[in-house]
N, C-alpha and C. Protein backbone atom coordinates (compact mmCIF):
# COMPACT_ATOMS: atom_id res chain seq x y z
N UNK A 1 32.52 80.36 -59.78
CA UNK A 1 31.20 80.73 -59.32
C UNK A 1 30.17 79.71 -59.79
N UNK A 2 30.30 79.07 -60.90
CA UNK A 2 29.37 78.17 -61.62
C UNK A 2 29.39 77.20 -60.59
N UNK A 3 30.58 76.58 -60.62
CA UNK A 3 30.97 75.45 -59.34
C UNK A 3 30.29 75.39 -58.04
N UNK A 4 29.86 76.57 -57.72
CA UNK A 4 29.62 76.71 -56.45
C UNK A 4 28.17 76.79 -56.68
N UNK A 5 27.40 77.31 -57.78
CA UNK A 5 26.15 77.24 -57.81
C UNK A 5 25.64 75.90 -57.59
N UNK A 6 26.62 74.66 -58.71
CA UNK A 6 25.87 73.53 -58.86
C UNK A 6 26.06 72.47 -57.92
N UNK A 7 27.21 73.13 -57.30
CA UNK A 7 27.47 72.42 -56.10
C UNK A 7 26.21 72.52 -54.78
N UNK A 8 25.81 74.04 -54.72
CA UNK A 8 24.56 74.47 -54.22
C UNK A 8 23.58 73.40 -54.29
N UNK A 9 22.82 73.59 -56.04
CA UNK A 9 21.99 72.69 -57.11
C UNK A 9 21.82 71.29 -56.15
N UNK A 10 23.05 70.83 -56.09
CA UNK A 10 23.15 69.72 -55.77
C UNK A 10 22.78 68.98 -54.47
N UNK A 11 23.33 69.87 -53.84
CA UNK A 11 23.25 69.82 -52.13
C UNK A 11 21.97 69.79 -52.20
N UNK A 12 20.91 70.76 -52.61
CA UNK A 12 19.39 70.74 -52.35
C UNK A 12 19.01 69.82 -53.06
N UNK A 13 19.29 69.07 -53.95
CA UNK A 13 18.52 68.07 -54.23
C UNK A 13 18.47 67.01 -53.22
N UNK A 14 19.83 66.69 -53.43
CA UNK A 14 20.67 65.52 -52.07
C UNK A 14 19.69 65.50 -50.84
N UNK A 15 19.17 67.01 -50.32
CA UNK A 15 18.41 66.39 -48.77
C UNK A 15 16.84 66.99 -48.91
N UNK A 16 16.59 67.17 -49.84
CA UNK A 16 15.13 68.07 -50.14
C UNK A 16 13.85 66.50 -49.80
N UNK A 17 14.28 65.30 -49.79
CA UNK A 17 13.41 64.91 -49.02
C UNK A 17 13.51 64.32 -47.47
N UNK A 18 14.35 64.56 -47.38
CA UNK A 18 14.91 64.76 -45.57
C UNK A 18 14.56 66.13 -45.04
N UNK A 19 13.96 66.77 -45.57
CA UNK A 19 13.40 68.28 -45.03
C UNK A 19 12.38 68.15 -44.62
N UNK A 20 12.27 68.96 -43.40
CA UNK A 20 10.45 68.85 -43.21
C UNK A 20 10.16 70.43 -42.81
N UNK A 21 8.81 70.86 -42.87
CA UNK A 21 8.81 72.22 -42.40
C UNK A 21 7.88 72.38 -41.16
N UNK A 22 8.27 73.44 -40.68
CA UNK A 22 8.04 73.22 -39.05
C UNK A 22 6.44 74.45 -39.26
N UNK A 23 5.79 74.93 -39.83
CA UNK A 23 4.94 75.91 -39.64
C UNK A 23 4.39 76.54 -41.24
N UNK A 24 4.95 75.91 -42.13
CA UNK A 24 5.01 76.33 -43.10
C UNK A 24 3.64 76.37 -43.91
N UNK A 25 3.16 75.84 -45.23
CA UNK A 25 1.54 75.48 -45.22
C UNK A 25 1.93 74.54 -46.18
N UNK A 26 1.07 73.73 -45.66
CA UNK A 26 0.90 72.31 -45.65
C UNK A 26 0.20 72.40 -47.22
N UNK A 27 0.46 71.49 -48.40
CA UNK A 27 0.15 71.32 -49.09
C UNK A 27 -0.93 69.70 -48.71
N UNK A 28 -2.18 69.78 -48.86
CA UNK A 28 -2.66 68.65 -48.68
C UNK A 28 -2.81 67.70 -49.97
N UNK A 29 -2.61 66.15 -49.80
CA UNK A 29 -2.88 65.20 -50.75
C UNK A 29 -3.76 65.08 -51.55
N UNK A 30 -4.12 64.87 -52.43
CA UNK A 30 -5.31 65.05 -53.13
C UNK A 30 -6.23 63.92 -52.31
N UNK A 31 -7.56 64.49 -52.51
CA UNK A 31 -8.74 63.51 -51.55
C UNK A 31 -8.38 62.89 -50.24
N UNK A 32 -7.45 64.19 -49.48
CA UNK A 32 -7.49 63.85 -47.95
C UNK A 32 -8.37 64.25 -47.36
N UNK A 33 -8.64 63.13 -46.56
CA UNK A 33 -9.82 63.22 -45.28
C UNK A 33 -9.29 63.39 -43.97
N UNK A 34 -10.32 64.07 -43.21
CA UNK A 34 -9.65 64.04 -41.28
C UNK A 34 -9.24 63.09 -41.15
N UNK A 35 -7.94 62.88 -40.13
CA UNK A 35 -7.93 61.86 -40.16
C UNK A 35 -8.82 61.40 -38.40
N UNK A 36 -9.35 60.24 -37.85
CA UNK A 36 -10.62 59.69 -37.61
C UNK A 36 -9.98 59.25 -36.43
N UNK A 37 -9.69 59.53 -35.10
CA UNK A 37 -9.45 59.02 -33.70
C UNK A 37 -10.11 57.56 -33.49
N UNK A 38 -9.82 56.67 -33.15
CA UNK A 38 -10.62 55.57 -33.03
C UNK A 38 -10.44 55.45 -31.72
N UNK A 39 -11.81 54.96 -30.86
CA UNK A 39 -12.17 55.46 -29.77
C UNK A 39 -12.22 53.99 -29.21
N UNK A 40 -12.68 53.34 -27.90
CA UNK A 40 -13.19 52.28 -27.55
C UNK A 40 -14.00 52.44 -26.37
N UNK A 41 -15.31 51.79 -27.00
CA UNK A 41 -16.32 51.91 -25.96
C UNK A 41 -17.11 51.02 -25.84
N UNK A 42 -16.72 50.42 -24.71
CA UNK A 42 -17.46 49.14 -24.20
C UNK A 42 -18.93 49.10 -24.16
N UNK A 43 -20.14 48.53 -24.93
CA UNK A 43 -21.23 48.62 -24.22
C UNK A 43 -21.67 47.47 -23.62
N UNK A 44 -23.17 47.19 -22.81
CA UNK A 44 -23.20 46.43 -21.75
C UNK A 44 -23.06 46.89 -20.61
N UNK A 45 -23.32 46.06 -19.40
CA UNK A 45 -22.66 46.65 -18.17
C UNK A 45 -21.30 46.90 -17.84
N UNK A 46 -20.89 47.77 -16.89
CA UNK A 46 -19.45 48.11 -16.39
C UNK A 46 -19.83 48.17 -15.15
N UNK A 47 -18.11 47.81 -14.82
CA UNK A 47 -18.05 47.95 -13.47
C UNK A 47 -18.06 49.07 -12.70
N UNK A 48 -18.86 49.28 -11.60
CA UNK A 48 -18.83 50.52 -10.74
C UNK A 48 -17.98 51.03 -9.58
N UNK A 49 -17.39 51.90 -9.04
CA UNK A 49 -16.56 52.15 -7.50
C UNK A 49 -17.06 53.23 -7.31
N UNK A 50 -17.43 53.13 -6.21
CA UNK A 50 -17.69 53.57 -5.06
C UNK A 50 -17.13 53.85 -3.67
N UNK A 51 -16.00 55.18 -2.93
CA UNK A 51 -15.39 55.16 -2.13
C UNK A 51 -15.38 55.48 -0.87
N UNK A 52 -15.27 55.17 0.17
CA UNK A 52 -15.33 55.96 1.45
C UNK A 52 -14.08 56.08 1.68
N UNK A 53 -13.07 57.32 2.49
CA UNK A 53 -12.03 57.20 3.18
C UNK A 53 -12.02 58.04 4.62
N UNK A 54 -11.60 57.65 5.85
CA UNK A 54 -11.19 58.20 6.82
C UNK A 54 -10.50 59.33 6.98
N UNK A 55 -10.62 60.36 7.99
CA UNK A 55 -9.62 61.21 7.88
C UNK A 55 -8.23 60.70 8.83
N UNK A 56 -7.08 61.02 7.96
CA UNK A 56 -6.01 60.40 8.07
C UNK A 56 -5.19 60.16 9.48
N UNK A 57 -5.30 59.76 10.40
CA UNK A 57 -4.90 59.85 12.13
C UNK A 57 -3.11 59.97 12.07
N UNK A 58 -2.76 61.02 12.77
CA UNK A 58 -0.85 60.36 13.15
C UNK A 58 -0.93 60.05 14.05
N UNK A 59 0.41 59.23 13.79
CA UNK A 59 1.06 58.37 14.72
C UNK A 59 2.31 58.91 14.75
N UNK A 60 3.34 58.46 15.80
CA UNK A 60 4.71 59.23 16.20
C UNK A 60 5.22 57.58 16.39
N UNK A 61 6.30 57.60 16.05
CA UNK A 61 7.18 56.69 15.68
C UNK A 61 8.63 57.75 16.96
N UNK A 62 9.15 55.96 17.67
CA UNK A 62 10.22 56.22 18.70
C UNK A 62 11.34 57.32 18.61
N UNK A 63 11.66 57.42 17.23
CA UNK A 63 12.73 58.53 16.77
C UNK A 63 11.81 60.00 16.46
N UNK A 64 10.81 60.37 16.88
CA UNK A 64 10.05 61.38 17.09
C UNK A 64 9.55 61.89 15.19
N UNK A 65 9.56 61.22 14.52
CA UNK A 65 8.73 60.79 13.31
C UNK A 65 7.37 60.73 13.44
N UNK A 66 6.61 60.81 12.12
CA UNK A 66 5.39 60.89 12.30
C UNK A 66 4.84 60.03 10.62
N UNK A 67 4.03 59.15 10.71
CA UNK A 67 3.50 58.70 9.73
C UNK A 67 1.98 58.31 9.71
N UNK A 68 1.23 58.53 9.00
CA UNK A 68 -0.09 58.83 9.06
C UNK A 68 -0.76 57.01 8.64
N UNK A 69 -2.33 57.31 9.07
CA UNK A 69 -2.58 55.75 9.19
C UNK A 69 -4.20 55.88 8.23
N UNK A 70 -4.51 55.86 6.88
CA UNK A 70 -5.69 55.71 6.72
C UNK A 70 -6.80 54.78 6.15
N UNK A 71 -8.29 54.48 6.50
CA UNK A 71 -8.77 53.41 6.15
C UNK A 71 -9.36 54.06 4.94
N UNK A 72 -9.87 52.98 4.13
CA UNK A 72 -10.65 53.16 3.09
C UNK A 72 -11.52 52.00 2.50
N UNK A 73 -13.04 52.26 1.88
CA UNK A 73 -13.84 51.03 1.83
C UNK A 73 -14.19 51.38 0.08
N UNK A 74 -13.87 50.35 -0.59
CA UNK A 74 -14.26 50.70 -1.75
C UNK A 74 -15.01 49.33 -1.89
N UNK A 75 -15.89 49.60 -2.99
CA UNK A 75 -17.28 48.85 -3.55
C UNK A 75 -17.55 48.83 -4.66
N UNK A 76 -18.17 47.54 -5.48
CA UNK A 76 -17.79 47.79 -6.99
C UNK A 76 -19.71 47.36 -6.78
N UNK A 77 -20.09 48.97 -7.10
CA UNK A 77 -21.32 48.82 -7.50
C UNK A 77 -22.18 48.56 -8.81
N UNK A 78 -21.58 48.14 -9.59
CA UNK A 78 -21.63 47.52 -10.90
C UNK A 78 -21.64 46.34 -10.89
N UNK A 79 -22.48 46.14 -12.09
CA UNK A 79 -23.25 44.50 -11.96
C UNK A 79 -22.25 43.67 -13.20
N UNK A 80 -20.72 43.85 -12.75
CA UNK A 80 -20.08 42.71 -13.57
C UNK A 80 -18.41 42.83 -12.88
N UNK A 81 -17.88 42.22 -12.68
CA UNK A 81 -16.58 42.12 -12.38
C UNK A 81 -15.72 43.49 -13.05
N UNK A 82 -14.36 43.85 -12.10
CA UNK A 82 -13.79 44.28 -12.56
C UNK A 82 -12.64 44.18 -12.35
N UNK A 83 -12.00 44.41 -13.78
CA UNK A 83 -10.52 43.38 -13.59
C UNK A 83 -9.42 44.14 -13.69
N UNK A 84 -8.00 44.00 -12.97
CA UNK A 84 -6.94 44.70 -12.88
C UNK A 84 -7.28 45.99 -11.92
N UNK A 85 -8.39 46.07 -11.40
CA UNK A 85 -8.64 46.81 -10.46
C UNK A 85 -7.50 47.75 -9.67
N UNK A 86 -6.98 48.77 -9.62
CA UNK A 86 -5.95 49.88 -9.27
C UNK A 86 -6.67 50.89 -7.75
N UNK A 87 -6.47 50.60 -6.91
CA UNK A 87 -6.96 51.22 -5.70
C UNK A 87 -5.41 52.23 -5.01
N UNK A 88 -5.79 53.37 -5.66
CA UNK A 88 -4.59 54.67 -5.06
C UNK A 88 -5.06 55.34 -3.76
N UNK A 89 -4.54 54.94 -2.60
CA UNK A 89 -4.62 56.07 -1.56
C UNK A 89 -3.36 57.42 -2.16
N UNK A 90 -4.40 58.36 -1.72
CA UNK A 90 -3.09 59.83 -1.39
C UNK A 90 -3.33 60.50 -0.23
N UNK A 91 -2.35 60.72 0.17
CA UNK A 91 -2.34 61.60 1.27
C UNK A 91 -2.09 63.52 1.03
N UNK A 92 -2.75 64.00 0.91
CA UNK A 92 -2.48 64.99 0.27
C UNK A 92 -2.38 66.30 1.38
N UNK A 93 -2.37 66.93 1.21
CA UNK A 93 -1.15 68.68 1.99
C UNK A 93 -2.62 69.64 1.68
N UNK A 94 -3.42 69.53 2.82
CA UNK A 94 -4.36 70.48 2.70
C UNK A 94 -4.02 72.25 2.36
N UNK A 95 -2.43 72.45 2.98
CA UNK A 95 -2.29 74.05 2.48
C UNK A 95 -1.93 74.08 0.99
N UNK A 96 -1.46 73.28 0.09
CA UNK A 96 -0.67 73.51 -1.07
C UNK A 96 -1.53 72.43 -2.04
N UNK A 97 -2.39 71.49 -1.43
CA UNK A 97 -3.07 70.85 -2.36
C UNK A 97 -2.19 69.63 -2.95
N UNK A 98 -0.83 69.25 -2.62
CA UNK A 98 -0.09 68.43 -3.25
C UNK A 98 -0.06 67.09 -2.81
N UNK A 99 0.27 66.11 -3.02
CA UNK A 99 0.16 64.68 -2.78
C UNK A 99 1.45 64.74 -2.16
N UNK A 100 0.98 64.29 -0.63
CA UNK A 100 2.32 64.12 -0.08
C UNK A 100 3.02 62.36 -0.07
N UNK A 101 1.96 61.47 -0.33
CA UNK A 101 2.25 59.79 -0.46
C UNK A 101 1.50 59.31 -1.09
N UNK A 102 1.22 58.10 -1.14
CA UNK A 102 0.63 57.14 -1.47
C UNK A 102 0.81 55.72 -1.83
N UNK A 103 0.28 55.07 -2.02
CA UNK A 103 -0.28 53.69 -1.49
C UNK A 103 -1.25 53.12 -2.79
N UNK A 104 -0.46 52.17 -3.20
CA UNK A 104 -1.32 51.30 -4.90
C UNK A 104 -1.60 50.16 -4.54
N UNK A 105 -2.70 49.44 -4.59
CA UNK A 105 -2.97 48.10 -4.52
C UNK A 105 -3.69 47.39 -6.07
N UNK A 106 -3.35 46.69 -6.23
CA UNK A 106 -3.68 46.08 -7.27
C UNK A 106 -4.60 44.96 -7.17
N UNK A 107 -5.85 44.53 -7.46
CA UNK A 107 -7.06 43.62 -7.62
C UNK A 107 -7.03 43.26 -8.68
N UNK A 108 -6.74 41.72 -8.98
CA UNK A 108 -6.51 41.29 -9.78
C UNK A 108 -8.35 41.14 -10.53
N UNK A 109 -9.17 40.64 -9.29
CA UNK A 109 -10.56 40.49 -10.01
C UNK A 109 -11.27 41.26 -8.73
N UNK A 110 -12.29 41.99 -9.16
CA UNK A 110 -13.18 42.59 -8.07
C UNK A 110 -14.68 42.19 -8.57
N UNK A 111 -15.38 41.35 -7.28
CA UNK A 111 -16.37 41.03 -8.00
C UNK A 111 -17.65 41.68 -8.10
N UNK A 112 -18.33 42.05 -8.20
CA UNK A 112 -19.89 42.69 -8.13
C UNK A 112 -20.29 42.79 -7.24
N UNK A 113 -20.88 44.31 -6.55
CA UNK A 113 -21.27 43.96 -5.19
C UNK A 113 -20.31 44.01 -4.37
N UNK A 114 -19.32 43.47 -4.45
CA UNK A 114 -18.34 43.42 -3.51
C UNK A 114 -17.21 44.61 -2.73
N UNK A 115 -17.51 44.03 -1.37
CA UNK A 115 -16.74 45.43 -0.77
C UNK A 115 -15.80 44.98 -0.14
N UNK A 116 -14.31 46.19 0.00
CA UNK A 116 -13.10 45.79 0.32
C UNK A 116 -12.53 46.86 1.19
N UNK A 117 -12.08 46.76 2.71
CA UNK A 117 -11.88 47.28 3.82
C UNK A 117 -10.35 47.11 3.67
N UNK A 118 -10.14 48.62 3.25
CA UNK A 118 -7.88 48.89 3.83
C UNK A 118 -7.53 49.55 4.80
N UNK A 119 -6.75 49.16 5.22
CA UNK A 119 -5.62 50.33 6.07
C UNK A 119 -5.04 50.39 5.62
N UNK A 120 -4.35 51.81 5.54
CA UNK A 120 -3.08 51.95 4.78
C UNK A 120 -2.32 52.37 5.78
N UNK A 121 -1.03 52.35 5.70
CA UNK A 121 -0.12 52.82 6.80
C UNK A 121 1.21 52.06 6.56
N UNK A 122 2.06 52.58 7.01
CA UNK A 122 2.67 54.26 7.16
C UNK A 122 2.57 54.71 5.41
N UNK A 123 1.88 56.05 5.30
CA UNK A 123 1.90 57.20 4.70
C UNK A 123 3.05 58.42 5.61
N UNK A 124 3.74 58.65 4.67
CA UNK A 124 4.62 59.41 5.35
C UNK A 124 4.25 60.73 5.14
N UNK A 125 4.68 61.79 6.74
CA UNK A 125 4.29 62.79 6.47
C UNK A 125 4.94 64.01 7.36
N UNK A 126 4.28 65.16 7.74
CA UNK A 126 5.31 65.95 8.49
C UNK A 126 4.47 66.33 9.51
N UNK A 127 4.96 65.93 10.74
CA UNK A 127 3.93 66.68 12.21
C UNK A 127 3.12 67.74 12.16
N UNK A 128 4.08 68.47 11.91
CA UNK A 128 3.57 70.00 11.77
C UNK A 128 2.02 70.27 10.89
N UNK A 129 2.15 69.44 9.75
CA UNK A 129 0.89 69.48 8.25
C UNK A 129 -0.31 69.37 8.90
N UNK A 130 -1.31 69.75 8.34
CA UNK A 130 -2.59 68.73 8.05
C UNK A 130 -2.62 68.01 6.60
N UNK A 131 -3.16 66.77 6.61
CA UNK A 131 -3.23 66.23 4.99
C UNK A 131 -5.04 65.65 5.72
N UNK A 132 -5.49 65.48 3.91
CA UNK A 132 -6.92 65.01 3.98
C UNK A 132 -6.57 63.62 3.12
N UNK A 133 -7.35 62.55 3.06
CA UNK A 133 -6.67 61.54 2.39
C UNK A 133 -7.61 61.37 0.88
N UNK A 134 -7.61 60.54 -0.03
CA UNK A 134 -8.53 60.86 -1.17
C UNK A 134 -8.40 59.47 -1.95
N UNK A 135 -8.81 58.20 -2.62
CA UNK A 135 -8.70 57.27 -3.04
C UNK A 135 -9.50 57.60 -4.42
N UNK A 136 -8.64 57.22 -5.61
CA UNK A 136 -8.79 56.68 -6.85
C UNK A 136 -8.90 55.56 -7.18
N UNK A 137 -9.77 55.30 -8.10
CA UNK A 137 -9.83 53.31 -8.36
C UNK A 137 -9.86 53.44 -9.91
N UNK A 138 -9.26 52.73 -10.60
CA UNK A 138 -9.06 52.97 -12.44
C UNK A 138 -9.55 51.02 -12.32
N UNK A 139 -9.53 50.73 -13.63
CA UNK A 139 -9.26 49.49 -13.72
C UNK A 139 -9.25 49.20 -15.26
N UNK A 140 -8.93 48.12 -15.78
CA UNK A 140 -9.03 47.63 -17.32
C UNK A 140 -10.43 47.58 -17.61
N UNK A 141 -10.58 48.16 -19.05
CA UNK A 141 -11.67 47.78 -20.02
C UNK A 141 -11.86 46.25 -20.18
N UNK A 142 -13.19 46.06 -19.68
CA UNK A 142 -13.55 44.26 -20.07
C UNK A 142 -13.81 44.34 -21.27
């Protein structure tokens, strides 16, 4: 029985700092502080977008298919370039709200002021649907 205690003894020493506790209470360090999210925030000017999009037209394709065709005008109304520029068409499922396609273009530099005329097409889709179309533009922090 001794044997088996210190054998016990032992075992808990062996992994007692390989343990972690999942809910337990936290003993804090002496003179811990929050710890402090570090944030990034550009000041100065940024770049602006600005979108228009069409509502989405079908088309029927020879094998009785259907793929949708839409334009979109985006504008960087901000008074400085913007770079890596990300322009998302979606085509989205007016009954269920879901993104039925889409369409990524990438701008390497977009300049100030400047406006940019797409078609997108083929967006794939189903005869039967209505979809409304919707464009996102992200781009890198200067």
């Amino acid at each position: 029985m001794s044997l088996l205690l210190l054998a016990c003894i032992i075992g808990v020493i062996a992994v007692a700092g390989c343990m972690e506790t999942s809910g337990g209470l936290e003993v804090p360090a002496p003179e811990a502080t929050p710890t402090a999210h570090a944030t990034y925030s550009s000041t100065g000017p940024q770049p602006s977008f600005s979108t228009i999009v069409t509502a989405p037209e079908k088309h029927y394709r020879t094998d009785t298919s259907c793929y949708w065709v839409v334009t979109g005008t985006v504008t960087n109304t901000g008074t400085v370039p913007g770079r890596n520029v990300v322009v998302r068409f979606m085509l989205i499922d007016d009954e269920t709200g879901m993104i039925r396609s889409t369409e990524t273009i990438l701008i390497p530099r977009f300049q100030a002021g400047e406006t940019k005329i797409f078609t997108v097409d083929p967006l794939p889709g189903d005869p039967d649907r209505q979809y409304r179309a919707e464009i996102a533009v992200t781009r890198d922090i200067p």
